[in-house]
Protein backbone atom coordinates (compact mmCIF):
# COMPACT_ATOMS: atom_id res chain seq x y z
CA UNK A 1 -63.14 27.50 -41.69
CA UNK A 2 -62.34 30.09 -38.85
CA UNK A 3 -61.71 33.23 -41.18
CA UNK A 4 -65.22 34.95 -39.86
CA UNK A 5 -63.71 34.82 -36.49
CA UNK A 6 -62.50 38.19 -35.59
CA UNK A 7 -58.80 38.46 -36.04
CA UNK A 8 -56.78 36.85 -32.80
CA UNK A 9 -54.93 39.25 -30.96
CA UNK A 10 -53.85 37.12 -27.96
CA UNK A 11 -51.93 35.18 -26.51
CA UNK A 12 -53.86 32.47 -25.73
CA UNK A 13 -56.26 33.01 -28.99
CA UNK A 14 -54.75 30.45 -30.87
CA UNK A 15 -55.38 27.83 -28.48
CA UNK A 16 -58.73 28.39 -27.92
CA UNK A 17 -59.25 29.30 -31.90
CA UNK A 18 -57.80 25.18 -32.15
CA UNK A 19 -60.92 23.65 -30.12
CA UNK A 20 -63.41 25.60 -32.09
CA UNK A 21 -61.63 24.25 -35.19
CA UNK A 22 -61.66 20.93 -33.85
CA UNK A 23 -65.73 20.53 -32.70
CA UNK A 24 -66.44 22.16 -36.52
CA UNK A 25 -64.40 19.28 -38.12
CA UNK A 26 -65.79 16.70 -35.80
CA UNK A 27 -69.44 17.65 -36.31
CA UNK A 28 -69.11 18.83 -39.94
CA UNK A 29 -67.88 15.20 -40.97
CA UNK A 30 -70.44 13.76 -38.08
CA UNK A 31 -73.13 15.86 -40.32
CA UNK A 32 -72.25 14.58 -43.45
CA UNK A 33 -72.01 10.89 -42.44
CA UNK A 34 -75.05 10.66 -40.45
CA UNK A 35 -76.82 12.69 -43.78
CA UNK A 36 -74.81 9.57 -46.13
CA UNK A 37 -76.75 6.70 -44.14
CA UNK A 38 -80.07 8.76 -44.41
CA UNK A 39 -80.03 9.18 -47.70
CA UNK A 40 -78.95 5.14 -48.37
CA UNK A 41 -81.83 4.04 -45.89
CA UNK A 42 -84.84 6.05 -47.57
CA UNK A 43 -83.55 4.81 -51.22
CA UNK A 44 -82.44 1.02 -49.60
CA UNK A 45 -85.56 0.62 -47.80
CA UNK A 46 -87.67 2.39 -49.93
CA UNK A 47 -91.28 1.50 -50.09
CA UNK A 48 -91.68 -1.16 -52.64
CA UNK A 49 -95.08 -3.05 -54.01
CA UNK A 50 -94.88 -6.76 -52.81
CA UNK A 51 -92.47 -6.16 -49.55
CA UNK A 52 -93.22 -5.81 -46.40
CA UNK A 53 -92.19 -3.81 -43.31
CA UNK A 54 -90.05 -5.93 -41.09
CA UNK A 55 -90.41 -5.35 -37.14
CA UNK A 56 -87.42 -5.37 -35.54
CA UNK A 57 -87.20 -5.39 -31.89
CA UNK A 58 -83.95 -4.60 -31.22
CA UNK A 59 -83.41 -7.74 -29.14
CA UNK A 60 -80.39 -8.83 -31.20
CA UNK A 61 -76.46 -7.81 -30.92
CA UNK A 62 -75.98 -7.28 -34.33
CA UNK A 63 -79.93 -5.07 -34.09
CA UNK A 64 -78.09 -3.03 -31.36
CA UNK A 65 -75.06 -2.32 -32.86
CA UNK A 66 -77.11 0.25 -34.90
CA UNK A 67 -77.12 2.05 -31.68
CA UNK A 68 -74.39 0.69 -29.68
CA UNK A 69 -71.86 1.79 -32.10
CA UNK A 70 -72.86 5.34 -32.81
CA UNK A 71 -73.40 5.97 -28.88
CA UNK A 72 -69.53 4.92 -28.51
CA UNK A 73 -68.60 7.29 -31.05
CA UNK A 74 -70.16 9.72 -30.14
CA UNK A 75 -68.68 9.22 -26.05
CA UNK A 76 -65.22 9.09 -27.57
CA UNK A 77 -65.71 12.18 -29.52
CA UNK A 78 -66.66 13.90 -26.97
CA UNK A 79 -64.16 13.22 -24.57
CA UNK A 80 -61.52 13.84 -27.14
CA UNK A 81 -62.94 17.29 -27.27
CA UNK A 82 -63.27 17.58 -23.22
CA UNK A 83 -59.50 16.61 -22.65
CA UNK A 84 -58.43 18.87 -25.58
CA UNK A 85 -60.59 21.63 -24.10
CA UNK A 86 -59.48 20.91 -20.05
CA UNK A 87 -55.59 22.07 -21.66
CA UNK A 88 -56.68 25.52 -22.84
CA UNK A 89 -59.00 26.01 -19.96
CA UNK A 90 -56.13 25.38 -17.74
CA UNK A 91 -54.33 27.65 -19.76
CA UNK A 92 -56.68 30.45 -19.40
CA UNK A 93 -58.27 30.73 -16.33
CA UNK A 94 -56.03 28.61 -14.14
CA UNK A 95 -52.64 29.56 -14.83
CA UNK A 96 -52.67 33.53 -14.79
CA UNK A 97 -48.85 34.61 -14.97
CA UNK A 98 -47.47 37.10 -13.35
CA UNK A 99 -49.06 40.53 -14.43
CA UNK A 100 -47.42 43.84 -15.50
CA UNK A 101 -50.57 45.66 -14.61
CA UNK A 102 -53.49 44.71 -12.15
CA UNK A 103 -56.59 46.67 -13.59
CA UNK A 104 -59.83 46.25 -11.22
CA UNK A 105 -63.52 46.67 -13.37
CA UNK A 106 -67.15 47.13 -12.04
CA UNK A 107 -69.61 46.31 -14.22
CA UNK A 108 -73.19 48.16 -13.55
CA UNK A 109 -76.34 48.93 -15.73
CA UNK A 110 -74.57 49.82 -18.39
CA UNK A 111 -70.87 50.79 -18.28
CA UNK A 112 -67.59 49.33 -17.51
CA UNK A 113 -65.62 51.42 -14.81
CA UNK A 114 -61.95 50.27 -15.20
CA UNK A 115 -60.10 51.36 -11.95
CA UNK A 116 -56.19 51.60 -12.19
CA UNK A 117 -53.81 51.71 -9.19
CA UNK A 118 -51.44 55.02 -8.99
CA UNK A 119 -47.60 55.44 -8.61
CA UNK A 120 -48.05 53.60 -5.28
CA UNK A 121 -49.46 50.29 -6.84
CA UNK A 122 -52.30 50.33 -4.36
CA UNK A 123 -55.79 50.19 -4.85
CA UNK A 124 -58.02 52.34 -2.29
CA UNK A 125 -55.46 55.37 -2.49
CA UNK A 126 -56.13 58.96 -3.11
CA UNK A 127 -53.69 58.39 -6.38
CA UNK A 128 -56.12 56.12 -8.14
CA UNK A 129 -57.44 56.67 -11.31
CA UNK A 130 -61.23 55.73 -12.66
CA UNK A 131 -62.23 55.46 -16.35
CA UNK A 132 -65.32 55.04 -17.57
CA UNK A 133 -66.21 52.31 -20.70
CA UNK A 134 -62.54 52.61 -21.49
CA UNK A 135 -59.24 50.56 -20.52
CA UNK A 136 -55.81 51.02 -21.60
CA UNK A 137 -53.11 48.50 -21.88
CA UNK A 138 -49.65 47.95 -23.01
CA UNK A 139 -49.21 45.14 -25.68
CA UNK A 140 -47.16 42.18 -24.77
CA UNK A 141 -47.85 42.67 -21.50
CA UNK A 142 -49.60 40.56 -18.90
CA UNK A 143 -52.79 42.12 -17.66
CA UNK A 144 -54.80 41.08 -14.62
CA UNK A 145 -58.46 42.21 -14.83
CA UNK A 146 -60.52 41.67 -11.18
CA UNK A 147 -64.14 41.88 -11.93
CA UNK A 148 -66.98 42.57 -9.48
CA UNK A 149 -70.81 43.91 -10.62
CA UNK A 150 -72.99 46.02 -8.75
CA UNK A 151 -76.48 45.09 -9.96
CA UNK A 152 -77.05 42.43 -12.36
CA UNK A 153 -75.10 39.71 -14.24
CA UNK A 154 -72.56 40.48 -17.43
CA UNK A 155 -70.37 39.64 -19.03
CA UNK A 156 -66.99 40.97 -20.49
CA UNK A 157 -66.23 39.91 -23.80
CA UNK A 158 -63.11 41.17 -26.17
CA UNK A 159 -63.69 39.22 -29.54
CA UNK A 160 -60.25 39.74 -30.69
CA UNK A 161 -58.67 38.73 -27.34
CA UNK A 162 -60.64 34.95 -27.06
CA UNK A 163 -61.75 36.24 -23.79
CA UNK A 164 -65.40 35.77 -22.34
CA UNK A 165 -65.80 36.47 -18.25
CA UNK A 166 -69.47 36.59 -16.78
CA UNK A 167 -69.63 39.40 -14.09
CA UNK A 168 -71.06 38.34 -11.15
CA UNK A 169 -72.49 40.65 -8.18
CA UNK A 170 -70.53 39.52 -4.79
CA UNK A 171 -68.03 38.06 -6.35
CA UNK A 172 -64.43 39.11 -7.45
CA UNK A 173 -63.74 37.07 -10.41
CA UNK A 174 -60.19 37.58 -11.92
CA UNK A 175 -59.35 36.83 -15.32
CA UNK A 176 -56.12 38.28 -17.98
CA UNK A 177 -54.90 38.75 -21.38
CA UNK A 178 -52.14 39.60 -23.20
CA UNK A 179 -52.42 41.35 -26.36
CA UNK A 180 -49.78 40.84 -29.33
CA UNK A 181 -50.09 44.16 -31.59
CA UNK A 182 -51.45 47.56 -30.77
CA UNK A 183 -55.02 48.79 -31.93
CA UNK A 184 -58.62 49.44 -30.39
CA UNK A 185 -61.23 46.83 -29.98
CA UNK A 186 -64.74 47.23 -28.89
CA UNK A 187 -65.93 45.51 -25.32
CA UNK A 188 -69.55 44.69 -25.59
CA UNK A 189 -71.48 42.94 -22.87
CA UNK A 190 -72.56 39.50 -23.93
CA UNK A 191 -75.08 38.90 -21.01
CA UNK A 192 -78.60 40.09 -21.44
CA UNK A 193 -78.84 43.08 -18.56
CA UNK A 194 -81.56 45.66 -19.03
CA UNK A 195 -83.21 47.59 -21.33
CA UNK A 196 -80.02 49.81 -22.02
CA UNK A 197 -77.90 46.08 -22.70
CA UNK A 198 -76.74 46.72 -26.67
CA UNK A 199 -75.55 50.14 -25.96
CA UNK A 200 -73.23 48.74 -22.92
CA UNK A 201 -69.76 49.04 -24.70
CA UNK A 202 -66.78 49.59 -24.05
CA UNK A 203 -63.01 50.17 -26.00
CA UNK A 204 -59.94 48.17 -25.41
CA UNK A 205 -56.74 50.57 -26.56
CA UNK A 206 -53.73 48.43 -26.38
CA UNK A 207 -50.80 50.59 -26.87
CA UNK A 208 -47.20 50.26 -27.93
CA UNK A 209 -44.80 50.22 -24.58
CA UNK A 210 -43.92 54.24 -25.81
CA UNK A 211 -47.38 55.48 -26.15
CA UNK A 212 -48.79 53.58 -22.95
CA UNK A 213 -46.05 55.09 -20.60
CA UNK A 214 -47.13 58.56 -22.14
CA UNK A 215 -50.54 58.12 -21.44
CA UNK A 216 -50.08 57.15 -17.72
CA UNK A 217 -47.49 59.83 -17.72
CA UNK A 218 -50.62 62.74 -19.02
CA UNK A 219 -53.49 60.96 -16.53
CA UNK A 220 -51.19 61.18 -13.39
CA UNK A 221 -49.02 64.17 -13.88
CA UNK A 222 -50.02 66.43 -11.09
């Protein structure tokens, strides 16, 4: 059911691929039922010569079980799918291990600017470096992304990664990801910002631990 999904790339992809699986199952077979007892009352209570309508006021138990019933369903459905949902979130955006590589972005109208610290590990040093729409990671490593916007609201999305982070100006908002294979993945913005919004884009690289070290190695030789 999920195999239109971009292919998962993360760590924590799987977990939140399982509650998207889990609300398509629930409403699919919701859908169908409900559709089941539609089609039964139109051809049960069909017009018919002779018969009348009955009024029913609802003023009965077993008259508000027809809505009773469904309403408690539909409560324990949901909260199946809010405790389910309350793991991963805790997962994702509470838990944030320890990271390999701190990577700050500022989102404006309409680039990403990924800022990485130099060979001091500081940010705000004459050694750091600034790269426009494009960010560069190891894979299977932990990496901590702060984001901040300068003008407007967006939002960072990596399909492939399960991750989805709404910018917002004056605020630093710090989210992660760690990638399991190597490969290039487009960065759109998912937030409506301006007239230049589908052409904001960006590239994930995620390299093997060899190539990453020799692209720090060309950017901050010298």
């Amino acid at each position: 059911m999920l195999s239109w999904l971009p292919e998962n790339v993360s760590t924590f992809g799987g977990d939140v691929d399982s509650i998207f699986s889990l609300i398509y199952n629930i409403v699919s077979i919701w859908f169908v039922a409900t559709q089941a007892i539609l089609i039964f009352c139109i051809i049960r209570f069909r017009r018919r010569a002779g018969r009348r309508s009955d009024y029913l006021p609802g003023n009965t138990m077993s008259q508000m079980m027809w809505i009773l019933i469904p309403c408690a369903v539909v409560l324990a459905l949901d909260l199946w799918i809010d405790f389910r949902g309350a793991d991963v979130w805790a997962k994702v955006k509470l838990s944030r291990p320890a990271p390999h590589l701190v990577v700050r972005l500022k989102a404006k109208q309409f680039n990403w600017i990924f800022t990485y610290p130099g060979p001091d590990g500081k940010f705000g040093t004459k050694d750091d470096k600034t790269f426009q729409n494009d960010l560069h990671a190891p894979v299977n490593k932990v990496v901590r992304l702060i984001l901040t916007g300068e003008d407007v609201i967006h939002s960072f999305f990596v399909p492939e990664m399960r991750l989805k982070q709404d910018v917002v100006p004056g605020r630093e908002i710090p989210a992660w990801f760690e990638a399991t294979r190597a490969g290039k993945f487009e960065i759109p913005c998912a937030e409506l910002c301006g007239t230049g919004h589908t052409g904001m884009k960006g590239f994930l690289y995620v390299h093997s631990e060899a190539d990453y070290k020799a692209w720090v190695s060309k950017n901050w030789s010298g």
